[in-house]
N, C-alpha and C. Protein backbone atom coordinates (compact mmCIF):
# COMPACT_ATOMS: atom_id res chain seq x y z
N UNK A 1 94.52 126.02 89.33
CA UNK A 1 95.77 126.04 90.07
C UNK A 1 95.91 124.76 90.89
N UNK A 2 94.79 124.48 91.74
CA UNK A 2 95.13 123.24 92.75
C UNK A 2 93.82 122.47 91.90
N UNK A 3 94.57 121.37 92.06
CA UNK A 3 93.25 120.16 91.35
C UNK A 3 92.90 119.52 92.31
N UNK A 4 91.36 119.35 92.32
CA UNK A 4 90.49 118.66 93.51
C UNK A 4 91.28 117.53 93.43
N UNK A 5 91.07 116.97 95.10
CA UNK A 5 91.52 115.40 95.54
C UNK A 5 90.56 114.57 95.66
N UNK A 6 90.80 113.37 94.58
CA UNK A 6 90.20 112.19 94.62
C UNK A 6 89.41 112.29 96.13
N UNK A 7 88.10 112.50 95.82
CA UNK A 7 86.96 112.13 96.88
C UNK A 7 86.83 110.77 97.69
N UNK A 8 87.17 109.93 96.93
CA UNK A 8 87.14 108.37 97.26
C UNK A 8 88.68 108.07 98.39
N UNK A 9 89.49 108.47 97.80
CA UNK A 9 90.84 108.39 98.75
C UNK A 9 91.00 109.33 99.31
N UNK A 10 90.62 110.65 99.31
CA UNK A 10 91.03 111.09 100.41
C UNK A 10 90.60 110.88 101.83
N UNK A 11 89.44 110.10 101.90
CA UNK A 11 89.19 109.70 103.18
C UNK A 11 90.24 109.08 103.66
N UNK A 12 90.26 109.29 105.62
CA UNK A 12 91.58 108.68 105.58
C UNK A 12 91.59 106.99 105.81
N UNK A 13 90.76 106.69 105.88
CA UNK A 13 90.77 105.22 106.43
C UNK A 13 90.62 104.43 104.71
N UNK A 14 90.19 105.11 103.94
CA UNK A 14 90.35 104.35 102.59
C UNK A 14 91.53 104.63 102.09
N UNK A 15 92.26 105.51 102.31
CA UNK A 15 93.86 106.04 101.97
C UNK A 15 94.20 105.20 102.39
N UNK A 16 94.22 104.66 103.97
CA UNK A 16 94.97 103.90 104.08
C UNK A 16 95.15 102.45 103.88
N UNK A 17 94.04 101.94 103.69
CA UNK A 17 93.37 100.61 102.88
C UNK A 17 94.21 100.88 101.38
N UNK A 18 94.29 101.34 100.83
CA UNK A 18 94.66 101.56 99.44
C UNK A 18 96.40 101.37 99.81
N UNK A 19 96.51 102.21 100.81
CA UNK A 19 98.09 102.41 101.20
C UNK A 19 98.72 101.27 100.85
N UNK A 20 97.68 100.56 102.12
CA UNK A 20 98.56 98.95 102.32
C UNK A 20 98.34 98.04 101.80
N UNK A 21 97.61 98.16 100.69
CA UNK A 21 97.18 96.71 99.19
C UNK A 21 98.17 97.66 98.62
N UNK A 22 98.68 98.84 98.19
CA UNK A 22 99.42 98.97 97.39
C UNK A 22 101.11 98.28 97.61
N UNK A 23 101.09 98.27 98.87
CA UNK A 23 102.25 97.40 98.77
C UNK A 23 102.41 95.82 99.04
N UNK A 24 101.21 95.58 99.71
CA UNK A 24 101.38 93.96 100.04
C UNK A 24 100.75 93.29 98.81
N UNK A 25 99.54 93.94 97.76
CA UNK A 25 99.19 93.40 96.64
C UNK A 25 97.34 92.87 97.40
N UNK A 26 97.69 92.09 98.26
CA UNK A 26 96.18 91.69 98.43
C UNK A 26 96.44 91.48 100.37
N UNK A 27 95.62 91.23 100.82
CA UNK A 27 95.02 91.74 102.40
C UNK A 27 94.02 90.99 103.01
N UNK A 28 93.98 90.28 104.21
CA UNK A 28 92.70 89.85 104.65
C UNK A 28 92.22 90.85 105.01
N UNK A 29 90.73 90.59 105.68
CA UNK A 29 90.47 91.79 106.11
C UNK A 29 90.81 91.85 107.88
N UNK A 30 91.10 90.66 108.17
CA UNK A 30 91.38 91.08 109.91
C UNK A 30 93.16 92.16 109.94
N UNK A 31 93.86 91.19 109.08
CA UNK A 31 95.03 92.20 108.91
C UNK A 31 95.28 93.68 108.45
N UNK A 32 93.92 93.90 107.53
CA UNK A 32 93.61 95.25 106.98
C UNK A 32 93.01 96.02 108.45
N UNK A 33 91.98 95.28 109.49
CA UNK A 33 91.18 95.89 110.77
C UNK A 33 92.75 96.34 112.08
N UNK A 34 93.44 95.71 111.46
CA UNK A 34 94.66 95.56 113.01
C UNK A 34 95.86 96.69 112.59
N UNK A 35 96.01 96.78 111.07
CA UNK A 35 96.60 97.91 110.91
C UNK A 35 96.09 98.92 110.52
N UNK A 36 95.06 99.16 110.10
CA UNK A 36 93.91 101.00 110.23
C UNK A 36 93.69 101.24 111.76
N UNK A 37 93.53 99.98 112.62
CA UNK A 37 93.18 100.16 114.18
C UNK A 37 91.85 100.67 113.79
N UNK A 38 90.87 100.54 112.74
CA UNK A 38 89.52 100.41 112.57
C UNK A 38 88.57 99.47 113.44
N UNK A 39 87.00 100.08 113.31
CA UNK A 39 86.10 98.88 113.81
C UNK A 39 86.13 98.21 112.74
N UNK A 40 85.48 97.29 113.00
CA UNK A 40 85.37 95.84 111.60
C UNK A 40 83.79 96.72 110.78
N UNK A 41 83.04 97.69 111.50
CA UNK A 41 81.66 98.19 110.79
C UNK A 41 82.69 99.35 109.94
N UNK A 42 82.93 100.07 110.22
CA UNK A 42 83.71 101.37 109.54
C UNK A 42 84.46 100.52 108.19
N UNK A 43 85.35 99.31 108.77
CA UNK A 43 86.30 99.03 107.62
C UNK A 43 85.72 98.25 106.78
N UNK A 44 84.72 97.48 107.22
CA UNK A 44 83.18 96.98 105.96
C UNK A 44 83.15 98.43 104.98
N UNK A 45 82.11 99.48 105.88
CA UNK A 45 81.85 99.90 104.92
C UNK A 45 82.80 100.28 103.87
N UNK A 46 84.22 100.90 104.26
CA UNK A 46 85.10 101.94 103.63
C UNK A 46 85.59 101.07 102.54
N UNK A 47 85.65 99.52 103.11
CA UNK A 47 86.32 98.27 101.73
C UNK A 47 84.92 98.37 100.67
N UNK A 48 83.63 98.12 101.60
CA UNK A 48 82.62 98.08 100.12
C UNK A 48 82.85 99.42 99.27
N UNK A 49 82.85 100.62 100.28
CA UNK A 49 83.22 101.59 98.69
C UNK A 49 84.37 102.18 97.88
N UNK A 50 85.65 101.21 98.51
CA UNK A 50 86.29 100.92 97.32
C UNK A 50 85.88 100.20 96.50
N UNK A 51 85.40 99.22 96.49
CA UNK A 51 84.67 98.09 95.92
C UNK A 51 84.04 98.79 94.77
N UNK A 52 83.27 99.44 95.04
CA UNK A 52 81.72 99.77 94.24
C UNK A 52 83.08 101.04 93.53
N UNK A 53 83.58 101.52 93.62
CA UNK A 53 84.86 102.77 93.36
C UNK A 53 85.46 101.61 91.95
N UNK A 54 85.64 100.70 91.75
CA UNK A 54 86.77 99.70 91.27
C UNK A 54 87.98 99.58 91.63
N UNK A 55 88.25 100.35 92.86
CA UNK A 55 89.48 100.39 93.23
C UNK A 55 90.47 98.86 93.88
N UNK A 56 89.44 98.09 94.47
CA UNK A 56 89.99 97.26 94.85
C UNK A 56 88.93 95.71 94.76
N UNK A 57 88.98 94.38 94.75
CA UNK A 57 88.21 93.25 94.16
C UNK A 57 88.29 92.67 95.86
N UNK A 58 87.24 92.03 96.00
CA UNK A 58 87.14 91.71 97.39
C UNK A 58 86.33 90.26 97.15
N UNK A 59 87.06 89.33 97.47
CA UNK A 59 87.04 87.60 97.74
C UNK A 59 86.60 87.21 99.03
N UNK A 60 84.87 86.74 99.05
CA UNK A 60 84.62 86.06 100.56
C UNK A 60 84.49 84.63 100.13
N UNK A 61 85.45 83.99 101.70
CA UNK A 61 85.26 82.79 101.23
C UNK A 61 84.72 81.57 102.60
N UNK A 62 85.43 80.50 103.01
CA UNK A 62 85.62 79.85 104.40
C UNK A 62 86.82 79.82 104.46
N UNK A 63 87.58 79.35 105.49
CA UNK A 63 88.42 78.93 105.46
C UNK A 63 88.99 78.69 107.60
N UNK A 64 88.57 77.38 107.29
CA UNK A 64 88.74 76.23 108.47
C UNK A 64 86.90 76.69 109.23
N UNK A 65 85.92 76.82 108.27
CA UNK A 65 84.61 77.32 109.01
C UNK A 65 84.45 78.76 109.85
N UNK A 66 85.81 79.48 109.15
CA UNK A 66 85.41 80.86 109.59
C UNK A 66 85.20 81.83 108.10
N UNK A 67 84.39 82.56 108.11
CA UNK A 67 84.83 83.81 107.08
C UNK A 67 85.87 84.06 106.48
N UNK A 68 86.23 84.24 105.67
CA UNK A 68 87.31 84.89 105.26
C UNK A 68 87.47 86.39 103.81
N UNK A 69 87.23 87.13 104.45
CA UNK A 69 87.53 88.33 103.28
C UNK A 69 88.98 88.66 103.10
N UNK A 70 89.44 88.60 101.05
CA UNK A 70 90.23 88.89 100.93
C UNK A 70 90.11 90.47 99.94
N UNK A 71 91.22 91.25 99.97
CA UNK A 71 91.33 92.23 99.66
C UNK A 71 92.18 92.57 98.47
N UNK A 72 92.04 93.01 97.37
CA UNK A 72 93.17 92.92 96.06
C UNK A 72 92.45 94.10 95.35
N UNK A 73 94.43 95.23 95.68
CA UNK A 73 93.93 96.47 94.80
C UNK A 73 94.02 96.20 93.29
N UNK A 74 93.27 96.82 92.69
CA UNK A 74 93.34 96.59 90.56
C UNK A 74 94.35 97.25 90.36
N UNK A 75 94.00 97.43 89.07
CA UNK A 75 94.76 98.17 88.06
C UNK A 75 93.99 99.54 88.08
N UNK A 76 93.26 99.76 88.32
CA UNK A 76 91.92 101.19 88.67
C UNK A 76 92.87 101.74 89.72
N UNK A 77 92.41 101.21 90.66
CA UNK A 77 92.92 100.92 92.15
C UNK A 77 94.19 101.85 92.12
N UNK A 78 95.16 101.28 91.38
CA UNK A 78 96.63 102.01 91.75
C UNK A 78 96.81 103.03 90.87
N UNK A 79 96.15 102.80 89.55
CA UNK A 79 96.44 104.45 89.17
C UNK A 79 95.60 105.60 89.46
N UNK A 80 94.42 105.03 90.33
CA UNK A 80 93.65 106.16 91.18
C UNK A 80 94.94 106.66 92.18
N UNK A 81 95.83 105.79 93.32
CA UNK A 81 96.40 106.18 94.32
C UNK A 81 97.75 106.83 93.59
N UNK A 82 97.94 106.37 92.70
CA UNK A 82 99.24 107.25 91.96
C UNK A 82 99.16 108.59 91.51
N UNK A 83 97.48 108.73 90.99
CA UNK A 83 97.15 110.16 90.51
C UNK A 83 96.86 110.97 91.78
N UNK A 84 96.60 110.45 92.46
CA UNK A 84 96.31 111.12 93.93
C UNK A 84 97.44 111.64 94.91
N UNK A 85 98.64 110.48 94.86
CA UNK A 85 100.08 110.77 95.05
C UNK A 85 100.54 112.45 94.50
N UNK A 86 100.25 111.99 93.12
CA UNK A 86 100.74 113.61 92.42
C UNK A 86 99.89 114.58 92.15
N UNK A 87 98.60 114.54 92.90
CA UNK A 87 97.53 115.24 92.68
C UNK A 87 98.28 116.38 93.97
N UNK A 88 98.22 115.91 95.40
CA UNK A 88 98.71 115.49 96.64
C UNK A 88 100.36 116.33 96.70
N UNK A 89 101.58 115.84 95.58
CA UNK A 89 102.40 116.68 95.22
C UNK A 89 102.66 118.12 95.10
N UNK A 90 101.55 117.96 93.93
CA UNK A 90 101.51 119.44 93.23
C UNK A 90 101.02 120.68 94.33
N UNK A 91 100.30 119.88 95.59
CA UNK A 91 100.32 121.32 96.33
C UNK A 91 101.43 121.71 97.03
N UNK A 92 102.41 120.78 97.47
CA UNK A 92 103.78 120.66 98.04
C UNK A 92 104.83 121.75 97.26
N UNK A 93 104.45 121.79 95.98
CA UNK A 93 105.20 122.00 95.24
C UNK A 93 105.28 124.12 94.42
N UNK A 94 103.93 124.33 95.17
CA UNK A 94 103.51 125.53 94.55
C UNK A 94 104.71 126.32 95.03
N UNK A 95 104.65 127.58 93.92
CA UNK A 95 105.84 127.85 94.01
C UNK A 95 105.50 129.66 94.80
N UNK A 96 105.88 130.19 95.54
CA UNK A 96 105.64 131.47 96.30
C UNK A 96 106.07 132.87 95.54
């Protein structure tokens, strides 16, 4: 009747990491820390296990001698959050 929810996204701080590469495409990570209102340790870990998930490709680089992590959801990535969208639906939807 109800189909389990994606384990990986339903957390909420990776929901919302997913949220917002799904619409901006790719993310630093200080801009990803300022809109979760995450610590920078929590949003490490939650980006590495999208990471290790395939959900999203993560680019460290320099840039002007500081760090720089970038963030880019796949093609995994969004049809995980799309199936989850209508996973997410279908309980909205049960009928009484």
């Amino acid at each position: 009747m109800f189909k389990d929810l994606n384990p990986i996204l339903h957390s909420q701080l990776r929901l919302a990491v997913v949220s917002i590469l799904i619409s901006v495409k790719e993310a630093e990570f200080t801009y990803l820390r300022e809109k979760t209102d995450a610590t920078a340790g929590n949003l490490s870990v939650q980006i590495n296990k999208l990471k290790e998930a395939g959900y999203i490709d993560v680019t460290k680089s320099f840039k002007d001698n500081y760090p720089q992590t970038i963030c880019k959801i796949t093609p995994v990535g969004i049809q995980a959050f799309e199936e989850y969208v209508r996973d997410l639906q279908s309980y909205l939807n049960i009928k009484k």
